[in-house]
C-alpha atoms as a PDB file:
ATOM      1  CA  UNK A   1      21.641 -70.727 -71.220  1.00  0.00           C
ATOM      2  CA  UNK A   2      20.225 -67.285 -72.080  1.00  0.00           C
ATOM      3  CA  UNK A   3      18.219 -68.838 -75.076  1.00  0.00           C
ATOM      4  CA  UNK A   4      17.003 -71.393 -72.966  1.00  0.00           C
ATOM      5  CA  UNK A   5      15.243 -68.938 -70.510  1.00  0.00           C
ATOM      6  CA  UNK A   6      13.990 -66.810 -73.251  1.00  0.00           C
ATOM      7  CA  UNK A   7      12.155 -70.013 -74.801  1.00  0.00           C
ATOM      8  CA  UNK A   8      10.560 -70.697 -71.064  1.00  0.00           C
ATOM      9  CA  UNK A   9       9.914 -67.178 -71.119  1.00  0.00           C
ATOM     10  CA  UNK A  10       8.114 -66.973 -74.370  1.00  0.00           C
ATOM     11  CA  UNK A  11       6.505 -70.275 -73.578  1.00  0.00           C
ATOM     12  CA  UNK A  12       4.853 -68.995 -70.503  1.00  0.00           C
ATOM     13  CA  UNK A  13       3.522 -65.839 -71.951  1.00  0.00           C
ATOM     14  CA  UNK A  14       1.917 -68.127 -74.848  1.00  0.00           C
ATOM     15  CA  UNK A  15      -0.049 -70.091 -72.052  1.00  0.00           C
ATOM     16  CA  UNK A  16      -0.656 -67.561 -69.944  1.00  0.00           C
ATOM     17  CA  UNK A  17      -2.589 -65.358 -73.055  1.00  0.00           C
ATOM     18  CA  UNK A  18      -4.197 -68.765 -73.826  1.00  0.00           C
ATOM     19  CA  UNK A  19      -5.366 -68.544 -70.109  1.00  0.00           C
ATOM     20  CA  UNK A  20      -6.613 -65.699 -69.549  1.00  0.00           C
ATOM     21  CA  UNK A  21      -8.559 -66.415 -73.014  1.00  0.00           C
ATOM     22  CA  UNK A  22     -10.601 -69.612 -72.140  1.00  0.00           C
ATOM     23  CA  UNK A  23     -11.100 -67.361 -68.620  1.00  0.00           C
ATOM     24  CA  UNK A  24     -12.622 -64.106 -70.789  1.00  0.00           C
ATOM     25  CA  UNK A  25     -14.694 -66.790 -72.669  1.00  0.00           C
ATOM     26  CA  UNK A  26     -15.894 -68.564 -69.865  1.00  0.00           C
ATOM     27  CA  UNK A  27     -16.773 -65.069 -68.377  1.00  0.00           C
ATOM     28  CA  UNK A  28     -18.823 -63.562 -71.079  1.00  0.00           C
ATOM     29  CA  UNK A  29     -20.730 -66.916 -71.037  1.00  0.00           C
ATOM     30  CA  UNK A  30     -21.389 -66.692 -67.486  1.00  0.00           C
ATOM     31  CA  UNK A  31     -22.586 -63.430 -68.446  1.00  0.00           C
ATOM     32  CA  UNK A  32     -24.918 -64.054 -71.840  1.00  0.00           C
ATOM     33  CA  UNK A  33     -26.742 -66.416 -69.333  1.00  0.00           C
ATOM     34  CA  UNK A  34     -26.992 -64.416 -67.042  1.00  0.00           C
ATOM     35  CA  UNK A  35     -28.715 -61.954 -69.483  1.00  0.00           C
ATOM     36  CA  UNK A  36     -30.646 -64.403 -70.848  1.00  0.00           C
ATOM     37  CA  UNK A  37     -32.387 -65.992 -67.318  1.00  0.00           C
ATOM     38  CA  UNK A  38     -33.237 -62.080 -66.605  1.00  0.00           C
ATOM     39  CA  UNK A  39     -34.947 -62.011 -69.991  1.00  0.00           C
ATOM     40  CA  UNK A  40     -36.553 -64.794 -69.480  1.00  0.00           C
ATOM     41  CA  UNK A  41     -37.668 -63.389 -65.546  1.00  0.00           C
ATOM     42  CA  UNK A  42     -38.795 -60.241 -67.573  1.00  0.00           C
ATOM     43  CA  UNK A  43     -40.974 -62.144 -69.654  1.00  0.00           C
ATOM     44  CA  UNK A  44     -42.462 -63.778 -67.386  1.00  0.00           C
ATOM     45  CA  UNK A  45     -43.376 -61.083 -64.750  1.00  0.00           C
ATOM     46  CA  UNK A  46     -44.928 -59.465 -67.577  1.00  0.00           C
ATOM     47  CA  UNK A  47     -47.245 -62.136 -68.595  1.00  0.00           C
ATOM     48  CA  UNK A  48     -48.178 -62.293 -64.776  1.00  0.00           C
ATOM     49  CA  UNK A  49     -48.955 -58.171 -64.820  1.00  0.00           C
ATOM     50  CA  UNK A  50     -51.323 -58.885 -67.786  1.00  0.00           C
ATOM     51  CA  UNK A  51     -53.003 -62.096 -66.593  1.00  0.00           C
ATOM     52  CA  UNK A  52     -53.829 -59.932 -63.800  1.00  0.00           C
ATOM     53  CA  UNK A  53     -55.140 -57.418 -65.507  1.00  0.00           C
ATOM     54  CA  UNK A  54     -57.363 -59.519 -67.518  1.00  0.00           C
END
C-alpha cells in the first residue's frame, strides 16, 4: 500500500512540474509579444515625430 501512494505521489509531482512548465512557456510568450507590439508602437510613434518634422 505504501508503494502504491509513493507512485501517485511521484506521479503527481511529474505532472504538476510538466504544468507549471507549459504555464512558464505560455507566460514568457505572452510576454515576447507583448515586447514586441510595444516595439512595434515605438516604431511607429517615431516615424509620426519625424513626418512631422518634415
Amino acid at each position: 500500500m505504501p508503494r502504491l501512494l509513493l507512485q501517485c505521489r511521484s506521479t503527481l509531482l511529474i505532472l504538476r512540474h510538466q504544468t507549471a512548465v507549459k504555464n512558464e512557456k505560455g507566460l514568457f510568450s505572452k510576454l515576447l509579444e507583448k515586447c514586441q507590439s510595444f516595439r512595434k508602437e515605438e516604431k511607429h510613434v517615431a516615424e509620426e515625430e519625424e513626418s512631422k518634422r518634415s
